[in-house]
PDB file of N, CA and C in Angstrom:
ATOM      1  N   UNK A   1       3.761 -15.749  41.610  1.00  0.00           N
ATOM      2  CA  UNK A   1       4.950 -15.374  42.353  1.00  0.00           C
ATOM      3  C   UNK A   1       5.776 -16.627  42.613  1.00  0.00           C
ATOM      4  N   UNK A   2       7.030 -16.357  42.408  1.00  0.00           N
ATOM      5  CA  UNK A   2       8.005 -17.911  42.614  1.00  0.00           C
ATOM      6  C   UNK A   2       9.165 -17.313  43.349  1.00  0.00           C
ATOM      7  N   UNK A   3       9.746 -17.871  44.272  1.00  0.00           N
ATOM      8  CA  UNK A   3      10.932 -17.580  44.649  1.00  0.00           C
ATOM      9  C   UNK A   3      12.337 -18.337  44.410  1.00  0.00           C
ATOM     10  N   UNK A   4      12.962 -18.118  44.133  1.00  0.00           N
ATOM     11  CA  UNK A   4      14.188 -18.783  42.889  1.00  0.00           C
ATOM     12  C   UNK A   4      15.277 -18.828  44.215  1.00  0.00           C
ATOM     13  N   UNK A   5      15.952 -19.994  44.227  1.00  0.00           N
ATOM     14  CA  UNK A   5      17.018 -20.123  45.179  1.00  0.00           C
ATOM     15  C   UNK A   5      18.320 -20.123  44.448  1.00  0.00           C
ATOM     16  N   UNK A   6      19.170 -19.651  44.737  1.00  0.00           N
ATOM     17  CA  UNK A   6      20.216 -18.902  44.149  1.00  0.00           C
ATOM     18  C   UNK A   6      21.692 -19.793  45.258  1.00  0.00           C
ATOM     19  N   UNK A   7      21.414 -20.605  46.162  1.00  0.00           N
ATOM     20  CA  UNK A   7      22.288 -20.869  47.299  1.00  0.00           C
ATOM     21  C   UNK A   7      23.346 -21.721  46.673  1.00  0.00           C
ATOM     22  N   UNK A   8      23.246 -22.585  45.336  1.00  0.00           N
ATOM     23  CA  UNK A   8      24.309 -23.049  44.054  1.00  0.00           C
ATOM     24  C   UNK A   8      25.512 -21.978  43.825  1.00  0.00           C
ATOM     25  N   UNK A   9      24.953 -20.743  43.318  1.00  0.00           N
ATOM     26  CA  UNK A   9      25.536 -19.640  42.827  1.00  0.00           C
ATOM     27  C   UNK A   9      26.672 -19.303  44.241  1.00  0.00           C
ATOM     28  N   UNK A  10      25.895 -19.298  45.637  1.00  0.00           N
ATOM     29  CA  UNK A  10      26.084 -18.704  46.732  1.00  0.00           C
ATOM     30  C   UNK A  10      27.824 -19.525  47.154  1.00  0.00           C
ATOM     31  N   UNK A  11      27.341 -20.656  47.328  1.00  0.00           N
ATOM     32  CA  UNK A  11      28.284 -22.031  47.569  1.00  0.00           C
ATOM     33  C   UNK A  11      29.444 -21.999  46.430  1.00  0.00           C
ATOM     34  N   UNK A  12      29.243 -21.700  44.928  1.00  0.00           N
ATOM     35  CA  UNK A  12      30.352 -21.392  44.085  1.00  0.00           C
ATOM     36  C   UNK A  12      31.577 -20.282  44.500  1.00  0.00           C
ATOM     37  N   UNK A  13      30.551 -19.388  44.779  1.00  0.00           N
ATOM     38  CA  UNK A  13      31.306 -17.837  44.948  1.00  0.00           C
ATOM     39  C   UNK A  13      32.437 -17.915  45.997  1.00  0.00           C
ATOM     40  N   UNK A  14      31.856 -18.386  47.436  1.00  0.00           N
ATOM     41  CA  UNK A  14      32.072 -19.069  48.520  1.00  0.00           C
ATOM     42  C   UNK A  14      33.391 -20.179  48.435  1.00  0.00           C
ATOM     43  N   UNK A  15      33.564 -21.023  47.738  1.00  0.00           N
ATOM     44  CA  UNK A  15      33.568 -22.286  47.127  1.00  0.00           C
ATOM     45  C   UNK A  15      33.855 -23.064  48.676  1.00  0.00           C
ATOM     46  N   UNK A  16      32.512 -23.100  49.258  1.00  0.00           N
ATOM     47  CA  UNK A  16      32.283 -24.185  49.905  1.00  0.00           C
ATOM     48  C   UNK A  16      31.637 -25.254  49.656  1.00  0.00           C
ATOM     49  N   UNK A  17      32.086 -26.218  50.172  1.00  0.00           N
ATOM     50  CA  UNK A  17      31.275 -27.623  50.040  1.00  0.00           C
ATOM     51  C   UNK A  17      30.046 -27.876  50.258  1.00  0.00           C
ATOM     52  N   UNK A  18      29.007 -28.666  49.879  1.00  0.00           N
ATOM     53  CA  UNK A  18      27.661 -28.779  50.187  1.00  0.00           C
ATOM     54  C   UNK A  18      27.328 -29.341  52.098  1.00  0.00           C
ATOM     55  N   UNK A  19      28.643 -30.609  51.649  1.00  0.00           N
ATOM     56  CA  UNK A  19      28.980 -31.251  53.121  1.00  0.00           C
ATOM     57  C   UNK A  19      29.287 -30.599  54.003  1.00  0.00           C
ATOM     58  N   UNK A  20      29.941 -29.303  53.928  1.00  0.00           N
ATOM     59  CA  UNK A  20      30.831 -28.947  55.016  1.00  0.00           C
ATOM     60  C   UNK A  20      29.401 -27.704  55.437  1.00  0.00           C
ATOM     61  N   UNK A  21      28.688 -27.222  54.265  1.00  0.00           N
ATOM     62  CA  UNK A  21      27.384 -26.363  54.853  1.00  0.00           C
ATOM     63  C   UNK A  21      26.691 -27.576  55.620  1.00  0.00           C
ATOM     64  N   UNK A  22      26.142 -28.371  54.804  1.00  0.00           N
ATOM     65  CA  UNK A  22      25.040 -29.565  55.830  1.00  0.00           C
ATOM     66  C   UNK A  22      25.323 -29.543  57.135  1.00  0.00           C
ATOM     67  N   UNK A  23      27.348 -29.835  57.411  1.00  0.00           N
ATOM     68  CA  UNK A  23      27.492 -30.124  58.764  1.00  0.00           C
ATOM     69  C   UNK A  23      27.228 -29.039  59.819  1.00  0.00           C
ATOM     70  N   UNK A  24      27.640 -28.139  59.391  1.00  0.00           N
ATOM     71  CA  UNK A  24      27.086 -26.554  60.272  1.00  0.00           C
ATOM     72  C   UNK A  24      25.870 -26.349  60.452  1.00  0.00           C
ATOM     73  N   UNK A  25      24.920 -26.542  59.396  1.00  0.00           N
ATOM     74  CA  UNK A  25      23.647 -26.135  59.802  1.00  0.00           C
ATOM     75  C   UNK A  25      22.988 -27.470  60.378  1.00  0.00           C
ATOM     76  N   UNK A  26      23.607 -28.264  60.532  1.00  0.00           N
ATOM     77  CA  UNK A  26      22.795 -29.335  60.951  1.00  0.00           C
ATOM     78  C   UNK A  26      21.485 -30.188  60.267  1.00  0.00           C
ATOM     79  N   UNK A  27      21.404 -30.092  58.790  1.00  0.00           N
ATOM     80  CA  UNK A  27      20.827 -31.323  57.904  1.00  0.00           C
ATOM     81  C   UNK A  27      21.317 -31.396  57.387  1.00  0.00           C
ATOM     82  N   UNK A  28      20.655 -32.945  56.581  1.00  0.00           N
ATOM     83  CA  UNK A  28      21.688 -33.457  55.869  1.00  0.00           C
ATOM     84  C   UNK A  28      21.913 -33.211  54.479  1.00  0.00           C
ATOM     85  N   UNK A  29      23.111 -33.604  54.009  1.00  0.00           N
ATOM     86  CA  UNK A  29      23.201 -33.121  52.355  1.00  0.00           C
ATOM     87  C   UNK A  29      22.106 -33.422  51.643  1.00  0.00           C
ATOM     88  N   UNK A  30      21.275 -34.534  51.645  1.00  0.00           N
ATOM     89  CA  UNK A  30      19.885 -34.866  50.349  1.00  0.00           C
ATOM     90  C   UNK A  30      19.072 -33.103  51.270  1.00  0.00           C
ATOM     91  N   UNK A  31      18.832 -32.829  52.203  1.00  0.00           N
ATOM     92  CA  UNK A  31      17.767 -32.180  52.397  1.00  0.00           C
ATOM     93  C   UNK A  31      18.747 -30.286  51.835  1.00  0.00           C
ATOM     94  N   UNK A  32      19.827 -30.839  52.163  1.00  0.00           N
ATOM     95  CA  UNK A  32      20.405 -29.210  51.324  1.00  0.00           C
ATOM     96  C   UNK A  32      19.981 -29.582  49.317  1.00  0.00           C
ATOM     97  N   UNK A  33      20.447 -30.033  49.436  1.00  0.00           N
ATOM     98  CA  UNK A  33      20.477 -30.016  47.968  1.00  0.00           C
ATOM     99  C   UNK A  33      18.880 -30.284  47.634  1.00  0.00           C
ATOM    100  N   UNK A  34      18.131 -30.886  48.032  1.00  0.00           N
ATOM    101  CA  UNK A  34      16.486 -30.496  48.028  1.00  0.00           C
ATOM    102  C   UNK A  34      16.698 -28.650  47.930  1.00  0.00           C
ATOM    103  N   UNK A  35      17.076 -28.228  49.224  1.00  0.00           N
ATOM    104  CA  UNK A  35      16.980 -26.262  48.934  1.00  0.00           C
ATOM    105  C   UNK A  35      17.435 -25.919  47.822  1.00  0.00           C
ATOM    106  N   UNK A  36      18.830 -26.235  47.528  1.00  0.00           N
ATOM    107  CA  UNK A  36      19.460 -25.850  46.536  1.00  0.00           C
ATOM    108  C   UNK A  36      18.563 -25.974  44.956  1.00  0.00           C
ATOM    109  N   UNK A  37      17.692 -26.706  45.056  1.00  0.00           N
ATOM    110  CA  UNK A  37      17.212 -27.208  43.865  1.00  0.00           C
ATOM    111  C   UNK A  37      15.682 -26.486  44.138  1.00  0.00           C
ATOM    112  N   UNK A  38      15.353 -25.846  44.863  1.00  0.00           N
ATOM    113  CA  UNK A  38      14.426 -25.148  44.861  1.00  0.00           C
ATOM    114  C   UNK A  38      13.044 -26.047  44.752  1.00  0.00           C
ATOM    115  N   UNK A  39      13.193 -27.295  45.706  1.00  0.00           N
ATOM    116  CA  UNK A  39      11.897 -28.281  45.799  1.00  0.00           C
ATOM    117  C   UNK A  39      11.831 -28.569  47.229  1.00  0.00           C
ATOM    118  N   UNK A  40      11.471 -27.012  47.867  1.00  0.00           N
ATOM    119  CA  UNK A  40      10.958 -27.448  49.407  1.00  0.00           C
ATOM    120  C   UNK A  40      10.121 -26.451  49.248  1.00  0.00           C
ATOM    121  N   UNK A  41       9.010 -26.230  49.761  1.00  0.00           N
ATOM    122  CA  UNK A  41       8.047 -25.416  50.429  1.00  0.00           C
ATOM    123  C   UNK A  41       8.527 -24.577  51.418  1.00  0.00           C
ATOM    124  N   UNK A  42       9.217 -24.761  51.970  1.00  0.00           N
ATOM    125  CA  UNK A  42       9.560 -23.580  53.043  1.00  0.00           C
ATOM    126  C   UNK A  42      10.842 -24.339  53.277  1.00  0.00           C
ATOM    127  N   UNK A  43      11.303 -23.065  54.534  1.00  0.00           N
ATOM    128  CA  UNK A  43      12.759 -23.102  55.163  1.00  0.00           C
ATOM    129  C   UNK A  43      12.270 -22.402  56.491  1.00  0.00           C
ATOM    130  N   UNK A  44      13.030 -23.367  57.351  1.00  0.00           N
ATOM    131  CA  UNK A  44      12.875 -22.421  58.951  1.00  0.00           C
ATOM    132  C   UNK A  44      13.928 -21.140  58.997  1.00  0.00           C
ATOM    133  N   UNK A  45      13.611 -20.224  59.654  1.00  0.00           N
ATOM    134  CA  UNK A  45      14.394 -19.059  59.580  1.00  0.00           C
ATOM    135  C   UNK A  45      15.688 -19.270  60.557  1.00  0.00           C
ATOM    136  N   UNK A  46      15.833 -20.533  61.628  1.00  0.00           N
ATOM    137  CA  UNK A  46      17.194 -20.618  61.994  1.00  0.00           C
ATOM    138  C   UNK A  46      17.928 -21.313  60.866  1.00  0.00           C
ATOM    139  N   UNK A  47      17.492 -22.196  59.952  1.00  0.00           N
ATOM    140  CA  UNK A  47      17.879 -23.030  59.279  1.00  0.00           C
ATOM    141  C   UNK A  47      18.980 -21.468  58.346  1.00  0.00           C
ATOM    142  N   UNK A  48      17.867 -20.578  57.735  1.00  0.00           N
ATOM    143  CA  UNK A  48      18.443 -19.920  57.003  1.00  0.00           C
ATOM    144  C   UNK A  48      19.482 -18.887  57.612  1.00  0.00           C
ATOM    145  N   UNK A  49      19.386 -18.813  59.265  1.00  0.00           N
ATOM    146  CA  UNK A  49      20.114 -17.551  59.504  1.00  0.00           C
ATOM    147  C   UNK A  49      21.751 -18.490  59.726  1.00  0.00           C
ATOM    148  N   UNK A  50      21.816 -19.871  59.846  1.00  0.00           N
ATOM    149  CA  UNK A  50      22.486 -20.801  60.023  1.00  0.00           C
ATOM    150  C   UNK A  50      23.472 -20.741  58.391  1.00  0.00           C
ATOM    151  N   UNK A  51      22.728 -20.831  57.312  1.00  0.00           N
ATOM    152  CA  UNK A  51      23.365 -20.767  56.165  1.00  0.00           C
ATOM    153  C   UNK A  51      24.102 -19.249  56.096  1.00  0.00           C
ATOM    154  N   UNK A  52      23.371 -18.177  56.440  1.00  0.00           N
ATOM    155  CA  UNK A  52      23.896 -16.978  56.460  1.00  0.00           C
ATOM    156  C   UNK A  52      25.128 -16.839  57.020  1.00  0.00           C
ATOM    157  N   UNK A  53      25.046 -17.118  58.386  1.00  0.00           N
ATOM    158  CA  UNK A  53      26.253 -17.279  58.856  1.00  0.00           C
ATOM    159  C   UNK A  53      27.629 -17.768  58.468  1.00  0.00           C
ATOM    160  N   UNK A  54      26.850 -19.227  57.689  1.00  0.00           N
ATOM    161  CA  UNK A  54      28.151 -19.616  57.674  1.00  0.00           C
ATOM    162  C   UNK A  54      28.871 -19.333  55.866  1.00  0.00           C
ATOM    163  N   UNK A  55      27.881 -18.287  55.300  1.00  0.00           N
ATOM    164  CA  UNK A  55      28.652 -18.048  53.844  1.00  0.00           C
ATOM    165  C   UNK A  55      28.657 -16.659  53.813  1.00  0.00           C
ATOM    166  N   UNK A  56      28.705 -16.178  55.025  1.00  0.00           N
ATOM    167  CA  UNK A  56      28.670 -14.380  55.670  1.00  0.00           C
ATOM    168  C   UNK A  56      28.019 -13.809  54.309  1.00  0.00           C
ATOM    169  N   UNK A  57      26.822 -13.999  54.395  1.00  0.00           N
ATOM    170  CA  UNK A  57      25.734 -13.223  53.417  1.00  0.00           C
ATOM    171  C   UNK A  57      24.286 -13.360  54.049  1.00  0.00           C
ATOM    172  N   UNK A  58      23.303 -12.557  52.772  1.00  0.00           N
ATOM    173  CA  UNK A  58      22.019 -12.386  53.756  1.00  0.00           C
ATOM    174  C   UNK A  58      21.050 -12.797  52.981  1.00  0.00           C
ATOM    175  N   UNK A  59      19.779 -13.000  53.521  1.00  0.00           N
ATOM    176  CA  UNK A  59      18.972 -14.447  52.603  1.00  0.00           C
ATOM    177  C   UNK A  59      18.382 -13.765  51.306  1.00  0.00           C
ATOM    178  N   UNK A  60      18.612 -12.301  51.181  1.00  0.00           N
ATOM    179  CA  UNK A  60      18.629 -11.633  49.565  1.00  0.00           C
ATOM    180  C   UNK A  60      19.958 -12.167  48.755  1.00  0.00           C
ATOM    181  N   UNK A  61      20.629 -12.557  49.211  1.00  0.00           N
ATOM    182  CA  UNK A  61      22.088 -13.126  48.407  1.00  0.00           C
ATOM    183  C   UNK A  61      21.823 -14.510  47.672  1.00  0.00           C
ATOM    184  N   UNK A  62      20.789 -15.607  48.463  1.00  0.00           N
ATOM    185  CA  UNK A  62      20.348 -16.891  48.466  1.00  0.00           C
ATOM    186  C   UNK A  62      19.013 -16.899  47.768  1.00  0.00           C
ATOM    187  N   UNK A  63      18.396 -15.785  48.177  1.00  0.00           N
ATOM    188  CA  UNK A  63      16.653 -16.200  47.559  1.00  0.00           C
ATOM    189  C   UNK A  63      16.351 -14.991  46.804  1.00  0.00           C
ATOM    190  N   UNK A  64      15.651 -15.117  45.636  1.00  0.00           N
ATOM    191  CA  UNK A  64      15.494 -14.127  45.078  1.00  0.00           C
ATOM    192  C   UNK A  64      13.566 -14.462  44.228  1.00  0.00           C
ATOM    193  N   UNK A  65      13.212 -13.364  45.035  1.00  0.00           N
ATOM    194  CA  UNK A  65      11.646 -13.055  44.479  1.00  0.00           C
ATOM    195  C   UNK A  65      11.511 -12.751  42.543  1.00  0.00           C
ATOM    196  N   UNK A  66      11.173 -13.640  41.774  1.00  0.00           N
ATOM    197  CA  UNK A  66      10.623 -13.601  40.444  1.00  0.00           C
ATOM    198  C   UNK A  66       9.183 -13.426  40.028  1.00  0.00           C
ATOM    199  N   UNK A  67       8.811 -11.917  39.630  1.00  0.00           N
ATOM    200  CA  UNK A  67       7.321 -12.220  39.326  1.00  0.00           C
ATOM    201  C   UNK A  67       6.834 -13.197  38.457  1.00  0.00           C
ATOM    202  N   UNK A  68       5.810 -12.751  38.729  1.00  0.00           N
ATOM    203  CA  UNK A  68       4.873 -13.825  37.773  1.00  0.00           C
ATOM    204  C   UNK A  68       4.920 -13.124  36.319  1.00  0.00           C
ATOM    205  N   UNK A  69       4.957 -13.703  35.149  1.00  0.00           N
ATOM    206  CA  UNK A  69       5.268 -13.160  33.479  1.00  0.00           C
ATOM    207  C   UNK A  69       3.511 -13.232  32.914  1.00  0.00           C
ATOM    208  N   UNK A  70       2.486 -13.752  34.017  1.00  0.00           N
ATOM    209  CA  UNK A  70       0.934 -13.987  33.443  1.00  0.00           C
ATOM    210  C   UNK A  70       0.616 -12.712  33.526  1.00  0.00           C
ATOM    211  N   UNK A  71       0.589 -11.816  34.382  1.00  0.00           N
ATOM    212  CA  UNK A  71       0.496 -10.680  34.528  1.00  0.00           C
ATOM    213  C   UNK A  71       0.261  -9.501  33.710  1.00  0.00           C
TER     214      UNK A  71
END
């Protein structure tokens, strides 16, 4: 099971800045773009309801569940 972050796609659509998300949610751009790139282990759920907010979408818009193909 992998979960695929989609928040690139999200930020295009949007066409907001990476900077101008960092400054709202309160970290910094290396640790967004860590999410964006799908090399963190987790996310706190204010962190994410923080991104929600501010690209008025919901964390199915940002994260998307990929099965496993071993299966």
């Amino acid at each position: 099971m992998a979960i695929e972050v989609t928040l690139d796609v999200m930020l295009a659509v949007r066409k907001v800045k990476s900077k101008d998300l960092a400054a709202y949610v309160g970290i910094t751009v290396a640790n967004l773009s860590l999410l964006k790139s799908g090399k963190v282990k987790g996310v706190r759920f204010e962190t994410l309801s923080k991104i929600c907010d501010y690209l008025e979408c919901t964390p199915g818009d940002i994260l998307r569940h990929v099965p496993d193909t071993d299966t």
